[in-house]
N, C-alpha and C. Protein backbone atom coordinates (compact mmCIF):
# COMPACT_ATOMS: atom_id res chain seq x y z
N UNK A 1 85.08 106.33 -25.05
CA UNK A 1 84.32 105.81 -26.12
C UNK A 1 84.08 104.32 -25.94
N UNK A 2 85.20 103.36 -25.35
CA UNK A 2 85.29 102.01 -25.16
C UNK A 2 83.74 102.12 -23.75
N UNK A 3 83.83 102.77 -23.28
CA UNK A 3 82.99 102.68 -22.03
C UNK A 3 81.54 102.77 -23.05
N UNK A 4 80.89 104.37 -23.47
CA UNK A 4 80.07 104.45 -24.42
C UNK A 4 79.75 103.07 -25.36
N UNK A 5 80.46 102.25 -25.85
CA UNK A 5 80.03 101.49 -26.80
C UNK A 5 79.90 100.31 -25.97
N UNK A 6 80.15 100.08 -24.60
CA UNK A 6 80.20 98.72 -23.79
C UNK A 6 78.62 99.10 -23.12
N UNK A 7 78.29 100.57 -22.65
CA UNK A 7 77.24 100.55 -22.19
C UNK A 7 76.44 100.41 -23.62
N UNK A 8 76.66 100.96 -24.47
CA UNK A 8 75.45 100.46 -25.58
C UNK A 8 75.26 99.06 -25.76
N UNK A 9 76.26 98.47 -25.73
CA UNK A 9 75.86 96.19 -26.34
C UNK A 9 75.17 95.92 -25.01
N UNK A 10 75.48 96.51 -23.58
CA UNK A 10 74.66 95.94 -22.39
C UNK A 10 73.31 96.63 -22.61
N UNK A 11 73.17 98.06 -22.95
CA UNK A 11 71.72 98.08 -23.17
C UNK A 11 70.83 97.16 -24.15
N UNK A 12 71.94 97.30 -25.32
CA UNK A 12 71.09 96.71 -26.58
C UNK A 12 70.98 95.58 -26.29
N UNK A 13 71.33 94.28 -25.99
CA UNK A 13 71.43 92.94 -24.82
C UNK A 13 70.26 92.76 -24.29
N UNK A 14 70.19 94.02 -22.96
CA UNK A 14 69.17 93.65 -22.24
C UNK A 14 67.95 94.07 -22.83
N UNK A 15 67.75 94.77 -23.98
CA UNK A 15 66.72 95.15 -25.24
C UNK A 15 66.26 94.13 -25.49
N UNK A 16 67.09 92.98 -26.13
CA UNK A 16 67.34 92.32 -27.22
C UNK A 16 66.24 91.12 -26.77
N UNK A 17 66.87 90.59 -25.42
CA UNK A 17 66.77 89.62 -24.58
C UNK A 17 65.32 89.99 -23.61
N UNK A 18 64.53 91.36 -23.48
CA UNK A 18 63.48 91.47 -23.03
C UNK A 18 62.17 91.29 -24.69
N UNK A 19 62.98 91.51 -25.62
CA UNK A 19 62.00 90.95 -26.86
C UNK A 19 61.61 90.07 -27.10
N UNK A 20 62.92 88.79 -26.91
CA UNK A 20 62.67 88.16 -27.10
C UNK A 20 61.79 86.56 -26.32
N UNK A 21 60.86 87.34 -25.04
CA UNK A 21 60.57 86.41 -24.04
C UNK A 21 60.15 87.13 -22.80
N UNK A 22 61.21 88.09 -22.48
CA UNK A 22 61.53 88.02 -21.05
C UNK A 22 60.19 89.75 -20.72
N UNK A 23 59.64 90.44 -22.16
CA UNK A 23 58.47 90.62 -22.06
C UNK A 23 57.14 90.16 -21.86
N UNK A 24 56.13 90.17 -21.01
CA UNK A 24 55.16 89.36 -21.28
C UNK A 24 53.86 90.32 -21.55
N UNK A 25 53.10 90.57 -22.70
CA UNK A 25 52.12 91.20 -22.36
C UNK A 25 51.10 90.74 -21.16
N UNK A 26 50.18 92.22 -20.92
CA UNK A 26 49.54 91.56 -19.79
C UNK A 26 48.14 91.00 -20.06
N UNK A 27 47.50 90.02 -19.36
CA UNK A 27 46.61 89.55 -20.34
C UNK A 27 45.11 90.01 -20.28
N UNK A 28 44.63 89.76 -21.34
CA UNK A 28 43.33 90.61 -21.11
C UNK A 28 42.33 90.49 -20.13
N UNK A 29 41.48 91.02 -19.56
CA UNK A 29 40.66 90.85 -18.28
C UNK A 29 39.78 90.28 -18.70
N UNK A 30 39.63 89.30 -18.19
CA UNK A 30 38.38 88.24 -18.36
C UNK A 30 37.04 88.07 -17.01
N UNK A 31 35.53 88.68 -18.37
CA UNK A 31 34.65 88.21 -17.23
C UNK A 31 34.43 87.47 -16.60
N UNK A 32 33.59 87.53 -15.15
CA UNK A 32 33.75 86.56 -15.10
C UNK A 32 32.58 85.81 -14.98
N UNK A 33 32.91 84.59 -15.02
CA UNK A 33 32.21 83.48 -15.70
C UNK A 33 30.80 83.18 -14.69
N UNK A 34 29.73 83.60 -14.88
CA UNK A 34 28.42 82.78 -14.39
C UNK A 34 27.74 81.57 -14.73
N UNK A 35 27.83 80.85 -13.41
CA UNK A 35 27.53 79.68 -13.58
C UNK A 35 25.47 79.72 -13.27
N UNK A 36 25.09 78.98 -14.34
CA UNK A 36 23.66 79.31 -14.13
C UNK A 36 22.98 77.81 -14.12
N UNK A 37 22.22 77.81 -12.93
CA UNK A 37 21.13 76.24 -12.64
C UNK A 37 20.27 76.63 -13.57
N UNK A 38 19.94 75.37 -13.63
CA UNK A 38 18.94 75.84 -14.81
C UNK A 38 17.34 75.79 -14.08
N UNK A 39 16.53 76.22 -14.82
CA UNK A 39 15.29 77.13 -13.99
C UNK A 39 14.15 75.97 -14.47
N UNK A 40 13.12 76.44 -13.30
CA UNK A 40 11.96 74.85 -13.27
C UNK A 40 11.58 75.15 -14.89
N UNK A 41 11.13 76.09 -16.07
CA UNK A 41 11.16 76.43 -16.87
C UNK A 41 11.78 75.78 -18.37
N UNK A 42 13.22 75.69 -17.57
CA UNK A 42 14.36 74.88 -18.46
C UNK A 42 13.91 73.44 -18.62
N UNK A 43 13.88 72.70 -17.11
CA UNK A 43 13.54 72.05 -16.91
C UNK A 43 12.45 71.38 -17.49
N UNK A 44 11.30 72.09 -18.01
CA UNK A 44 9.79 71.56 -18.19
C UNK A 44 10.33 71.22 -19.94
N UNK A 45 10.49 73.01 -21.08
CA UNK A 45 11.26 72.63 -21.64
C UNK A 45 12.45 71.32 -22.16
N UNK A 46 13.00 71.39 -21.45
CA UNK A 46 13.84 70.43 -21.88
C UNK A 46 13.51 69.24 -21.68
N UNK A 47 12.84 68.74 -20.90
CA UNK A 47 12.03 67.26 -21.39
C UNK A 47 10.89 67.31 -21.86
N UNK A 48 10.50 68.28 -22.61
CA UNK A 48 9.61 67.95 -23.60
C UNK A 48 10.58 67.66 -25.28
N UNK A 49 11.51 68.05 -25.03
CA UNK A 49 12.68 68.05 -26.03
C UNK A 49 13.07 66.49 -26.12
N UNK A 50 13.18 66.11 -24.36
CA UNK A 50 13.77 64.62 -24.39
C UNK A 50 12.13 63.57 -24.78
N UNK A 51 11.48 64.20 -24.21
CA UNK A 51 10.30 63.40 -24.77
C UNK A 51 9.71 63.06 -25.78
N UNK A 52 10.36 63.51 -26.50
CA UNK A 52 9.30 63.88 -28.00
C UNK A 52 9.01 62.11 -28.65
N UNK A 53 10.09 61.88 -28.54
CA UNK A 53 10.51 60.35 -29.37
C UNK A 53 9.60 59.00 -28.66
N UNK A 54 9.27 59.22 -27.37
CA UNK A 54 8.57 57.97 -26.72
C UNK A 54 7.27 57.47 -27.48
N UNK A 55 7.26 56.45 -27.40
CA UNK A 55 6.11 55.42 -27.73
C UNK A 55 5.14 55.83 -27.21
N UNK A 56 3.89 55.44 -27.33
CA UNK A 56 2.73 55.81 -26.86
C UNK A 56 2.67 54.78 -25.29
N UNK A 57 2.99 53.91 -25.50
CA UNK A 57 2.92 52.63 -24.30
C UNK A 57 3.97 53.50 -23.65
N UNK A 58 5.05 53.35 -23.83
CA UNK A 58 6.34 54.47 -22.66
C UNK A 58 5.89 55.42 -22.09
N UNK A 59 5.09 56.34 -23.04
CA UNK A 59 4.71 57.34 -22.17
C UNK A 59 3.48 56.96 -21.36
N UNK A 60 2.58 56.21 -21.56
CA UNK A 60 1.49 55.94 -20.66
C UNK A 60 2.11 55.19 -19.40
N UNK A 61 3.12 54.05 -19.48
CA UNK A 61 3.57 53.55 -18.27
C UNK A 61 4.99 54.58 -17.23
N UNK A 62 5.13 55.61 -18.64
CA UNK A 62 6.01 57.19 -17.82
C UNK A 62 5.03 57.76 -16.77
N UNK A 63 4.21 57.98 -17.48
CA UNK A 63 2.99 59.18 -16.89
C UNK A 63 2.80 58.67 -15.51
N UNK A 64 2.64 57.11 -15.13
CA UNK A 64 1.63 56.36 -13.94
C UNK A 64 3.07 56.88 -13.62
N UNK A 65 3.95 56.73 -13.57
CA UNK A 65 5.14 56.32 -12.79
C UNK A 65 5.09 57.79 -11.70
N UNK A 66 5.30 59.02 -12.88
CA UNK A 66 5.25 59.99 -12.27
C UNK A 66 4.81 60.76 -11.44
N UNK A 67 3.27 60.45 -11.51
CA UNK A 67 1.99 61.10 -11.20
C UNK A 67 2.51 60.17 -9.97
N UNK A 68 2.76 58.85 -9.69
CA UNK A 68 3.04 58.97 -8.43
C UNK A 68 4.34 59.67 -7.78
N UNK A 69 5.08 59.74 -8.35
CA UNK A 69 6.50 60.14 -7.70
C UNK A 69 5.48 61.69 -7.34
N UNK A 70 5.49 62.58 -8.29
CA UNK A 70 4.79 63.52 -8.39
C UNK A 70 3.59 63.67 -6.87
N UNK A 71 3.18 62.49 -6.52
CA UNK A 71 2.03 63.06 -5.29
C UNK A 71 2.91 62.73 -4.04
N UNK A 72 4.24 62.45 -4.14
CA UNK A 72 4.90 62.16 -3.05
C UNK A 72 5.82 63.72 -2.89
N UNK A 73 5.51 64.42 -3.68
CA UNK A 73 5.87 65.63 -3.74
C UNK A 73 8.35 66.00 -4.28
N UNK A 74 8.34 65.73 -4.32
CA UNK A 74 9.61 65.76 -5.29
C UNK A 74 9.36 66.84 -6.71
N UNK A 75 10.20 67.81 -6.65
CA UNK A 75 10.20 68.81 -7.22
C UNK A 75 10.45 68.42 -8.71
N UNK A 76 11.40 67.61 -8.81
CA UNK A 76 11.83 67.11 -9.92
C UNK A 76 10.84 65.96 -10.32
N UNK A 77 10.36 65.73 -9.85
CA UNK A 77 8.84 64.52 -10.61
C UNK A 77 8.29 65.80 -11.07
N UNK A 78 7.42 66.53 -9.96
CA UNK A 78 6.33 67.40 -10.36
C UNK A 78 6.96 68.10 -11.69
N UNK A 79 7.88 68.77 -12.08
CA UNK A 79 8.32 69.13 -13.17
C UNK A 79 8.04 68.58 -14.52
N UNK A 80 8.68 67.07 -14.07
CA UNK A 80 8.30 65.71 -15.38
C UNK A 80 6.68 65.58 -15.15
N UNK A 81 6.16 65.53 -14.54
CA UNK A 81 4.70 65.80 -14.18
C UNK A 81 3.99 66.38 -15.27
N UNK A 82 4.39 68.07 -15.11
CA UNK A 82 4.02 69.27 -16.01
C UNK A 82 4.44 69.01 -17.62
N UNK A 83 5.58 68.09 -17.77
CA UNK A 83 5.95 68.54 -18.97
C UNK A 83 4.95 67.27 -19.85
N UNK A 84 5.01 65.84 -18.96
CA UNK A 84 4.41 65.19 -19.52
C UNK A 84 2.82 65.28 -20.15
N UNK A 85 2.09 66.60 -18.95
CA UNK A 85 0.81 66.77 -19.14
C UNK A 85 0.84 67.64 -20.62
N UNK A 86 2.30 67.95 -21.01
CA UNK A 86 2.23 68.61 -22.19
C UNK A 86 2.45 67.94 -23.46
N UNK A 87 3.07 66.83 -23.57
CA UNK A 87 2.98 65.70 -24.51
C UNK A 87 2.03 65.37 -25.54
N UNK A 88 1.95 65.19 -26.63
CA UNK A 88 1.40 65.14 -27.54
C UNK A 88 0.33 64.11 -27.42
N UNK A 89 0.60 63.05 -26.77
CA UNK A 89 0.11 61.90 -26.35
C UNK A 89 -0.86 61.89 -24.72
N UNK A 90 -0.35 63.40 -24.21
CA UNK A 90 -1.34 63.17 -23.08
C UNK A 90 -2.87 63.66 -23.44
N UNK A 91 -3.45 63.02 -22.51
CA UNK A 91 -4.94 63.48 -22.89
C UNK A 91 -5.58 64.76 -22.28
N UNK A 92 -6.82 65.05 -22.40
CA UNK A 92 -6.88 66.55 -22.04
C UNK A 92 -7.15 66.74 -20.14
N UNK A 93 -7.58 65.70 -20.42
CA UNK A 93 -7.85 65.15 -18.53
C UNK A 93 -6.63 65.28 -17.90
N UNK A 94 -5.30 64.53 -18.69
CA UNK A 94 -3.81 64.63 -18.19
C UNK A 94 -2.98 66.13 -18.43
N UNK A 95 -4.10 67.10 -19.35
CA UNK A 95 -3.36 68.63 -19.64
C UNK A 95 -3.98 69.33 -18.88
N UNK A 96 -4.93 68.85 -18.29
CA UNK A 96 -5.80 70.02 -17.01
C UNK A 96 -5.28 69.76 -15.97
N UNK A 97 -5.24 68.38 -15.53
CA UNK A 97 -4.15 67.91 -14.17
C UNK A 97 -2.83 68.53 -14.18
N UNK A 98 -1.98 69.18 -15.22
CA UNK A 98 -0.83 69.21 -15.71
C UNK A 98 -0.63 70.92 -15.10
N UNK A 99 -2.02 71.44 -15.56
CA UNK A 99 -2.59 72.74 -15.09
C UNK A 99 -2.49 72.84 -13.59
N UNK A 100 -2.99 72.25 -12.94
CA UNK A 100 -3.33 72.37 -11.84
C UNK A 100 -2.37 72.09 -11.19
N UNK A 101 -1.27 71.02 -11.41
CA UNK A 101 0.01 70.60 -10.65
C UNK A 101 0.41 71.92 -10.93
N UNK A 102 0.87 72.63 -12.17
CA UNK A 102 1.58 73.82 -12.48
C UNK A 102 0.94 74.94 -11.30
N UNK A 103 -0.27 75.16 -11.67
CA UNK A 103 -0.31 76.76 -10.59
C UNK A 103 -0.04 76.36 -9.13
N UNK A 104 -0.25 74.91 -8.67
CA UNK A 104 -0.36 74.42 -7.02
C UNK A 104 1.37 74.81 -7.14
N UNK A 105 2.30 74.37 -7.90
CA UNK A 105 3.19 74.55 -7.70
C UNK A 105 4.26 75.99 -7.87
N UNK A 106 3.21 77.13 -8.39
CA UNK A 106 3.84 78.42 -8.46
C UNK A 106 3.15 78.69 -7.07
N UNK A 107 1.99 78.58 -6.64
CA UNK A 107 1.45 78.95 -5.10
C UNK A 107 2.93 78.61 -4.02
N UNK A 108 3.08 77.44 -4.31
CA UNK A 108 4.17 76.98 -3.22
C UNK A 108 5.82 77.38 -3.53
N UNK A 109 5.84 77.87 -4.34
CA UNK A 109 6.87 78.19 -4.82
C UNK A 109 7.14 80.01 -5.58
N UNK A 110 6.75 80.60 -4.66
CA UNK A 110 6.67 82.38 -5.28
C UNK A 110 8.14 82.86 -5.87
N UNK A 111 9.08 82.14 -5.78
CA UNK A 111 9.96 82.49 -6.40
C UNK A 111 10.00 82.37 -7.73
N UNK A 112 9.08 80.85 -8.38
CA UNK A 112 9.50 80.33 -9.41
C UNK A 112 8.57 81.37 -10.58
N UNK A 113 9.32 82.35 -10.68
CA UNK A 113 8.54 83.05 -11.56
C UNK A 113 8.61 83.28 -13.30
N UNK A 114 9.86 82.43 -13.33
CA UNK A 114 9.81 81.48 -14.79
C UNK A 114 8.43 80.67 -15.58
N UNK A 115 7.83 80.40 -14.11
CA UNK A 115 6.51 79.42 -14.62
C UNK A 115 5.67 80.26 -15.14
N UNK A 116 5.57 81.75 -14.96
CA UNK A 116 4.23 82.29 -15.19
C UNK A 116 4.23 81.82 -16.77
N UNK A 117 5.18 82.45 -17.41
CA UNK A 117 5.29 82.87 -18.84
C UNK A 117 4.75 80.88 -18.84
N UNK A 118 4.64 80.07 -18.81
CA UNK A 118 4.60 78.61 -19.10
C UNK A 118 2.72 78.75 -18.69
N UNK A 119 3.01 78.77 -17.96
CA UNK A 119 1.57 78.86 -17.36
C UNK A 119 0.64 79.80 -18.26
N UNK A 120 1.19 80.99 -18.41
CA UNK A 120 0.24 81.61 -19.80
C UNK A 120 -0.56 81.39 -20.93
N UNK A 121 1.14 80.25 -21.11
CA UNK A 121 0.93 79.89 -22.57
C UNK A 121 -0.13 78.58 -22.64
N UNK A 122 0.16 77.93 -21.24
CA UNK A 122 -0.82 76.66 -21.05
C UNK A 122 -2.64 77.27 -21.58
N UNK A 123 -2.45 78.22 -20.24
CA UNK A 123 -4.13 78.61 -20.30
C UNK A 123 -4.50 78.94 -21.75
N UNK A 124 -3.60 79.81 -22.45
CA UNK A 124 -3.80 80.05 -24.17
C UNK A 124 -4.21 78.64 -25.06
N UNK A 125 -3.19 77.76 -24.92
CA UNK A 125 -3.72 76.70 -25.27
C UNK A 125 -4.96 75.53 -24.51
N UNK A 126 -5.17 75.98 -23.56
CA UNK A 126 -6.71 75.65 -22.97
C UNK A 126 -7.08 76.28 -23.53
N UNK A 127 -7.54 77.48 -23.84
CA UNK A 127 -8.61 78.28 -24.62
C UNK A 127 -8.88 78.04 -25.91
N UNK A 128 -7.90 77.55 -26.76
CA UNK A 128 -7.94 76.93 -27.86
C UNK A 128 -7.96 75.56 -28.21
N UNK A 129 -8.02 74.43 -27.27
CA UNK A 129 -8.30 73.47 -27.09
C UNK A 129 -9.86 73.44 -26.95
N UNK A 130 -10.41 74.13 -26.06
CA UNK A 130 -11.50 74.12 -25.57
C UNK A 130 -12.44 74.65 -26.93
N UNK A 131 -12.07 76.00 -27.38
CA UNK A 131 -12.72 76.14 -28.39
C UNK A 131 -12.87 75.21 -29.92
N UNK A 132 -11.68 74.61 -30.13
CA UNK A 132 -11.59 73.67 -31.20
C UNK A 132 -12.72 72.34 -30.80
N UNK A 133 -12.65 72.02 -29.23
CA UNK A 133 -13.33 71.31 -28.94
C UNK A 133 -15.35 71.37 -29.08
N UNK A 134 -15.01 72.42 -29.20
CA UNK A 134 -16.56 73.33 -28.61
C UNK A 134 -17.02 73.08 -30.69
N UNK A 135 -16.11 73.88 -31.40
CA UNK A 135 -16.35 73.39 -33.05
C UNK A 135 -16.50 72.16 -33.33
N UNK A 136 -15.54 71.75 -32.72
CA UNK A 136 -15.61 70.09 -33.16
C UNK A 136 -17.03 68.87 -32.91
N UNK A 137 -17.14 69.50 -31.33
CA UNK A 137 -18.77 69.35 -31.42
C UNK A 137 -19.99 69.52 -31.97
N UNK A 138 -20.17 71.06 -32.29
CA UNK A 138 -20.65 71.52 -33.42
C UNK A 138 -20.62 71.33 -34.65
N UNK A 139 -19.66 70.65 -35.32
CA UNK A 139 -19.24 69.97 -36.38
C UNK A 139 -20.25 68.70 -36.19
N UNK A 140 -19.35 68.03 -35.20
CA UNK A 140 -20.04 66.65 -34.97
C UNK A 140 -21.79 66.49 -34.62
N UNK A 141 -22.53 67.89 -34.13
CA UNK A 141 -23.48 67.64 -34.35
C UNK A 141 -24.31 67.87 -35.47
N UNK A 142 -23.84 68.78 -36.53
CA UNK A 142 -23.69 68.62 -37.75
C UNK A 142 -23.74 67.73 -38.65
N UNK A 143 -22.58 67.24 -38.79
CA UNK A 143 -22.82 65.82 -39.45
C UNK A 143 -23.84 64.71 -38.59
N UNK A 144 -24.06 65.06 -37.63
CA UNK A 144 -25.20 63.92 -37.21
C UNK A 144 -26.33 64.32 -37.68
N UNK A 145 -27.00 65.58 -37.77
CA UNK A 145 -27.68 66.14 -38.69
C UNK A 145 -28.24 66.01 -40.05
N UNK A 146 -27.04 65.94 -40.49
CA UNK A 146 -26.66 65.85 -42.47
C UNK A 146 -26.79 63.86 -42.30
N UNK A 147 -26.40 63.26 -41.35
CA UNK A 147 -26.28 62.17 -41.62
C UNK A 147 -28.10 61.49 -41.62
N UNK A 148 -28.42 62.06 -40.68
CA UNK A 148 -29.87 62.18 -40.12
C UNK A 148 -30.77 62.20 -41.74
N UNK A 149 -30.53 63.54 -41.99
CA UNK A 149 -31.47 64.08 -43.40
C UNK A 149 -30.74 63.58 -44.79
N UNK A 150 -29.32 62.42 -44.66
CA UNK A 150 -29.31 61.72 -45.87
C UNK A 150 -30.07 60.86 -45.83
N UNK A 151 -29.76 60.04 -44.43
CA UNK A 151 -30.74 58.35 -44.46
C UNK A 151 -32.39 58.93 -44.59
N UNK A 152 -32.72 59.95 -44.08
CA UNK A 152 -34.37 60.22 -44.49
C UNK A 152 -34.42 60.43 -46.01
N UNK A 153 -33.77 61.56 -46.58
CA UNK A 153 -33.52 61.09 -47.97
C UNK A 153 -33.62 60.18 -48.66
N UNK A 154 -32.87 59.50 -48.30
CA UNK A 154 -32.77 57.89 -49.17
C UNK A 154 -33.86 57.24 -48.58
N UNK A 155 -34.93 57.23 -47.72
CA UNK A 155 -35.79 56.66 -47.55
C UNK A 155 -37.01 57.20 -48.33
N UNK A 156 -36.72 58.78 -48.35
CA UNK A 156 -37.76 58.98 -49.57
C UNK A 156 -37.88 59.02 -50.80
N UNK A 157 -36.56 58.69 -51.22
CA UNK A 157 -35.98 58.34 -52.77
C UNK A 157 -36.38 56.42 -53.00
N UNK A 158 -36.43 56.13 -52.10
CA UNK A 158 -36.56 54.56 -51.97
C UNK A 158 -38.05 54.42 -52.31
N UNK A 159 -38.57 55.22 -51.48
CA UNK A 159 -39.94 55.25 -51.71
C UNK A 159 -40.93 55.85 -52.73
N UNK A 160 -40.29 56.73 -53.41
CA UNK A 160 -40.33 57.55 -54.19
C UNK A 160 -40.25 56.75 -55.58
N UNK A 161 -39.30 55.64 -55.57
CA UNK A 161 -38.50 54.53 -56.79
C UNK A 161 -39.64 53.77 -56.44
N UNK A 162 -40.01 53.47 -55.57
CA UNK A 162 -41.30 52.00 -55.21
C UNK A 162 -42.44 52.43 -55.82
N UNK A 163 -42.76 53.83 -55.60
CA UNK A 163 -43.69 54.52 -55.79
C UNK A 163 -44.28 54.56 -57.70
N UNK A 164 -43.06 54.60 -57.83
CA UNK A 164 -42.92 55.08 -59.54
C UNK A 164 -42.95 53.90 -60.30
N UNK A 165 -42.38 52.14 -59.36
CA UNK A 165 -42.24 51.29 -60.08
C UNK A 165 -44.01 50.66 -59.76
N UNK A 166 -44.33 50.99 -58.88
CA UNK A 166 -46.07 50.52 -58.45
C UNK A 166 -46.78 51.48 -59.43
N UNK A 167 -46.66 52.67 -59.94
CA UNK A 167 -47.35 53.55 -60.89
C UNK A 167 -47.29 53.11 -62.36
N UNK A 168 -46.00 52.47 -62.52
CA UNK A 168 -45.27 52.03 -63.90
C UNK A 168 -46.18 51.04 -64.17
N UNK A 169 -46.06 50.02 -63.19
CA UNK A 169 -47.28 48.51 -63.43
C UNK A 169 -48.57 49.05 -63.59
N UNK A 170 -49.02 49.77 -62.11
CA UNK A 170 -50.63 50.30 -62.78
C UNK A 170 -50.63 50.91 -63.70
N UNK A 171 -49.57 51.41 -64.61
CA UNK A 171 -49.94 51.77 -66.20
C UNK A 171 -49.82 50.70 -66.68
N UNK A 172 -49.09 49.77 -67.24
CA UNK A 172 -49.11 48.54 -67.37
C UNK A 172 -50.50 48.01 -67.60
N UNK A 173 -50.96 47.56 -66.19
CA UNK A 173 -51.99 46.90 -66.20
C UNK A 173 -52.81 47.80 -66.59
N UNK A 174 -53.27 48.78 -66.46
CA UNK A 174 -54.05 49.49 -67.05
C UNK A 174 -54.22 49.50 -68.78
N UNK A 175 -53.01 49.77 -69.20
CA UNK A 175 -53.04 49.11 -70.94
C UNK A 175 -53.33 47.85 -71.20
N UNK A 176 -53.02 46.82 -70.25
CA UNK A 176 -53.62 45.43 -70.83
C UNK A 176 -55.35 45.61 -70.40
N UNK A 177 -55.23 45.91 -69.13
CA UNK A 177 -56.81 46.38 -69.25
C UNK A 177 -57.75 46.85 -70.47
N UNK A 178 -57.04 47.38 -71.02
CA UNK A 178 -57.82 48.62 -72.53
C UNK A 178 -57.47 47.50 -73.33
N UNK A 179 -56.66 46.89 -73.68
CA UNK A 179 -56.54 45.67 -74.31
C UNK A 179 -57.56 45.03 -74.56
N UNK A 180 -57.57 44.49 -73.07
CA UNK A 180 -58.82 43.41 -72.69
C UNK A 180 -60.11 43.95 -73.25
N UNK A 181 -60.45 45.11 -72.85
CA UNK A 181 -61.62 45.60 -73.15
C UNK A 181 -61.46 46.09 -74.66
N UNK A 182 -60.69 46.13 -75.17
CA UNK A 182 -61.18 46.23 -76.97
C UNK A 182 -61.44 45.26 -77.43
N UNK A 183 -60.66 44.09 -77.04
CA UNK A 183 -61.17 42.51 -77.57
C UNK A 183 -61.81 42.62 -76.97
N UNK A 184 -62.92 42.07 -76.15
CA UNK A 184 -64.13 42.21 -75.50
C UNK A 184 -65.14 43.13 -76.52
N UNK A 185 -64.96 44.28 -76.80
CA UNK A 185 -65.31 44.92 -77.99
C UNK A 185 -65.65 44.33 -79.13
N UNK A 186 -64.59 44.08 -79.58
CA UNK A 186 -64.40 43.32 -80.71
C UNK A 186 -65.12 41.87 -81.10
N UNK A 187 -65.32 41.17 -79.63
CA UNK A 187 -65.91 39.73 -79.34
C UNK A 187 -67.11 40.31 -79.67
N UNK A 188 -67.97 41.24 -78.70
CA UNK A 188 -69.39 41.93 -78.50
C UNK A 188 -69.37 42.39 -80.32
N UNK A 189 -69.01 43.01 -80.69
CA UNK A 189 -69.33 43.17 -82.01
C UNK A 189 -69.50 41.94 -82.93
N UNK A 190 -68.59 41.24 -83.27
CA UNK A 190 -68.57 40.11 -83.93
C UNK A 190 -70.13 39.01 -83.53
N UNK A 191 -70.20 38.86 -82.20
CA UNK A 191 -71.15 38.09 -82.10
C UNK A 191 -72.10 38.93 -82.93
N UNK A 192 -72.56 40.38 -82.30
CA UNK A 192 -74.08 40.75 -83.15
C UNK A 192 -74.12 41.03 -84.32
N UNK A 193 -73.17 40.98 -85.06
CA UNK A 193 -73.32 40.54 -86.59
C UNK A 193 -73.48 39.33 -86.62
N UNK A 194 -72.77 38.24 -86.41
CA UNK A 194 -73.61 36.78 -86.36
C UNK A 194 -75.28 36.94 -86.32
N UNK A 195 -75.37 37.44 -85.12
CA UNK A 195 -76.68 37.29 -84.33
C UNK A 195 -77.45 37.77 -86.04
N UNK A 196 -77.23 39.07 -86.89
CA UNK A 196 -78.20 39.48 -87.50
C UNK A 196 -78.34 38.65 -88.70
């Protein structure tokens, strides 16, 4: 029994003492971790993010800077290139160039197939640039129009007022006229009663 109860405190012991530590669960399997570059895409993106805040002067003395780095061919200009041609502040001359750097640079680059979806969205907004532009003209020849047939307007309202104030006098004079000629009347009468 002394044996029985000595092997029980060494089991219960080495129980006791694997609870408290000397267990370790095992730990959970962890994916694993992908490390990801970020894509010409990200890239264009994300400095339009960093761009937003520049001055109008910053970005015009950005743009020269680039457009040259950009014709010396550097992947990372041409990128800032594209994003700048997307800027709120670039002009449409600098969003068609912006175009054209973009597809020259999916030609040379068939992998970068992140750009299409960018490139899509460009041409979408050419199409709606172009058309707003195309209204806006139409607008603008419009109001050159309306501006046209106010000033003729007002030239015939002008004339129209001259017209009415030259009609006003020849009534005018016309009543002193009838005037004149009733006294005259009146003279011609008076004398030929004298006369009789």
């Amino acid at each position: 029994m002394k044996r029985f109860g000595l092997l029980f405190v060494i089991v219960s012991s080495l129980l006791l003492s694997s609870c408290a530590g000397g267990y370790t669960r095992p730990s959970p399997v962890q994916p694993p971790v992908a490390v990801a570059s970020p894509t010409d895409a990200n890239r264009i993106l994300s400095c339009l993010v960093e761009s937003q805040k520049i001055s109008r002067m910053d970005f015009k003395a950005e743009y020269k800077t680039v457009s040259t780095q950009a014709a010396g061919g550097t992947d990372a200009a041409t990128m800032r290139l594209i994003c700048l041609s997307l800027h709120e502040y670039a002009s449409y001359k600098q969003f068609k160039a912006g175009m054209t750097t973009l597809v020259n640079y999916i030609k040379e680059h068939p992998d970068a197939t992140d750009l299409q979806g960018i490139h899509g969205l460009l041409q979408r907004i050419d199409r709606e640039m172009t058309g707003k532009w195309s209204q806006y003209s139409q607008s603008n020849k419009n109001l050159d129009e309306k501006e046209k047939l106010e000033n003729a307007n007002k030239e015939l309202v002008a004339r129209n007022e001259a017209l009415e104030t030259a009609a006003a006098q020849d009534q005018e004079r016309i009543r002193e006229l009838h005037v004149q000629i009733e006294q005259l009347k009146n003279i011609e009468n008076i004398i030929k009663k004298r006369e009789r």
